[in-house]
C-alpha atoms as a PDB file:
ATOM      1  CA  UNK A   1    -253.968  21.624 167.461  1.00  0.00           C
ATOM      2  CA  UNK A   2    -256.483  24.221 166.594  1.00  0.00           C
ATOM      3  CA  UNK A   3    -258.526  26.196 169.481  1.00  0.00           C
ATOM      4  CA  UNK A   4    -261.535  27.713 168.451  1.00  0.00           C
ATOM      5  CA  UNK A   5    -263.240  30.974 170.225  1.00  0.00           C
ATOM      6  CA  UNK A   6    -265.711  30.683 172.482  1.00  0.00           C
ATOM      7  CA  UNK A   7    -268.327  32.289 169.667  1.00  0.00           C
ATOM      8  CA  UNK A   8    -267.517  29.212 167.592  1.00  0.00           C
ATOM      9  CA  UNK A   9    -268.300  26.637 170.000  1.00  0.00           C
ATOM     10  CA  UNK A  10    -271.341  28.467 170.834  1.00  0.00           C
ATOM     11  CA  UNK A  11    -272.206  28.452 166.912  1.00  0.00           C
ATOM     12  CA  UNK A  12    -271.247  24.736 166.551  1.00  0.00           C
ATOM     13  CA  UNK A  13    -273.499  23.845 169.638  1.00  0.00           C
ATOM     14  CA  UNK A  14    -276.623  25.817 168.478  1.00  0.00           C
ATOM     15  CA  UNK A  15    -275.670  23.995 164.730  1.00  0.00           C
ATOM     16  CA  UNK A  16    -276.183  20.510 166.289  1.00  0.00           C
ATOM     17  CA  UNK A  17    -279.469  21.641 168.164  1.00  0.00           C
ATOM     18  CA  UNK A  18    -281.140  23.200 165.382  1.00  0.00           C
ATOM     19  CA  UNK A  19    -279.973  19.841 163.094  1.00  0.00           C
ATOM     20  CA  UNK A  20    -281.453  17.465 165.584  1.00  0.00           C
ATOM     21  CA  UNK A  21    -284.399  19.609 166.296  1.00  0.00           C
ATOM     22  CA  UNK A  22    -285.388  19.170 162.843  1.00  0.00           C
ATOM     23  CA  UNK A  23    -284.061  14.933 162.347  1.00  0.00           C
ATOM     24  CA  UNK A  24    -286.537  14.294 165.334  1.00  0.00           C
ATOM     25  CA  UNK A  25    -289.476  16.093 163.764  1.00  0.00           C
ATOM     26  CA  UNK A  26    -288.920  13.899 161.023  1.00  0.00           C
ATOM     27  CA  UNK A  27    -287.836  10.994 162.281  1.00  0.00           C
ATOM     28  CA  UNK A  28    -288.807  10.788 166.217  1.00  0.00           C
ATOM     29  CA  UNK A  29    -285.759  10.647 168.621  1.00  0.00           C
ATOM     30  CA  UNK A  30    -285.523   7.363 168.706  1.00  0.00           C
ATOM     31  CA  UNK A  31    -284.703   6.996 164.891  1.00  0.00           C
ATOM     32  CA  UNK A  32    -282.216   9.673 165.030  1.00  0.00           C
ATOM     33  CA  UNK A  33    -278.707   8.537 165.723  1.00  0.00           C
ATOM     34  CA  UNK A  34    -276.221  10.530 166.630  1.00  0.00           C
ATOM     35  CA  UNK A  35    -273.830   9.169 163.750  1.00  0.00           C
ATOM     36  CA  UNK A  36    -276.963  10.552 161.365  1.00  0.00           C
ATOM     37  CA  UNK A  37    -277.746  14.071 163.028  1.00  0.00           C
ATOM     38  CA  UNK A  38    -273.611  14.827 163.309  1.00  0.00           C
ATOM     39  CA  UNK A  39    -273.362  13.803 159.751  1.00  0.00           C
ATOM     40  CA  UNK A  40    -276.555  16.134 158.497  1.00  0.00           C
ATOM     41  CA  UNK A  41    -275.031  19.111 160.698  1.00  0.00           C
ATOM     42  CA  UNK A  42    -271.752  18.370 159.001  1.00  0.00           C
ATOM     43  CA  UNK A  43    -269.860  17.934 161.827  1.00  0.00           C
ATOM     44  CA  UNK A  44    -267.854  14.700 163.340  1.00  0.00           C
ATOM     45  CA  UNK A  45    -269.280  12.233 166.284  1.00  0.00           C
ATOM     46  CA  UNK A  46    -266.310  13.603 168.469  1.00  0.00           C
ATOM     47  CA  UNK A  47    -267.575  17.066 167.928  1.00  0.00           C
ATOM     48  CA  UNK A  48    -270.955  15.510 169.179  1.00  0.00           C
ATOM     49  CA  UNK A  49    -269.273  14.945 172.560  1.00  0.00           C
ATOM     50  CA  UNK A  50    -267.082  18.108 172.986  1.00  0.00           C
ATOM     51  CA  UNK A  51    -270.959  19.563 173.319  1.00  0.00           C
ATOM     52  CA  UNK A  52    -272.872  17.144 174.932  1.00  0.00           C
ATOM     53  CA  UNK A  53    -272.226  13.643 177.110  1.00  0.00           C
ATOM     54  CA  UNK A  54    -275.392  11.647 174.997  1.00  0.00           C
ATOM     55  CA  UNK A  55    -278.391  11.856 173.016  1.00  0.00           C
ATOM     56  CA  UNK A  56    -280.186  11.751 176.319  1.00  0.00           C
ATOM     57  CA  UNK A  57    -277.807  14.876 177.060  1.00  0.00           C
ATOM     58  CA  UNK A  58    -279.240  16.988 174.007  1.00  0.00           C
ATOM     59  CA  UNK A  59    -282.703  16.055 174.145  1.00  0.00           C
ATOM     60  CA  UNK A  60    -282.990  17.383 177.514  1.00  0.00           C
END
């Protein structure tokens, strides 16, 4: 298994805000799913969760 630095997780974590920031200015949060926003950012659902416990979670 791969570990990645802490600068990495840092960048991925920022990557998903930024991503959603912009789906729910387009979209609202509620029509922003989490499958949707991972999948823009490029990343996978599980990568979702290594950041944050919900959408609830990363809206706040």
């Amino acid at each position: 298994m791969v570990r990645y630095g802490r600068e990495h997780k840092q960048a991925t974590r920022q990557r998903i805000i930024e991503t959603a920031g912009r789906r729910f200015k387009e979209a609202g949060i509620d029509g922003s799913g989490i499958t949707a926003l991972m999948k823009d950012a490029g990343l996978t659902n599980g990568a979702f969760y290594t950041h944050f416990t919900s959408k609830d979670d990363l809206v706040a």
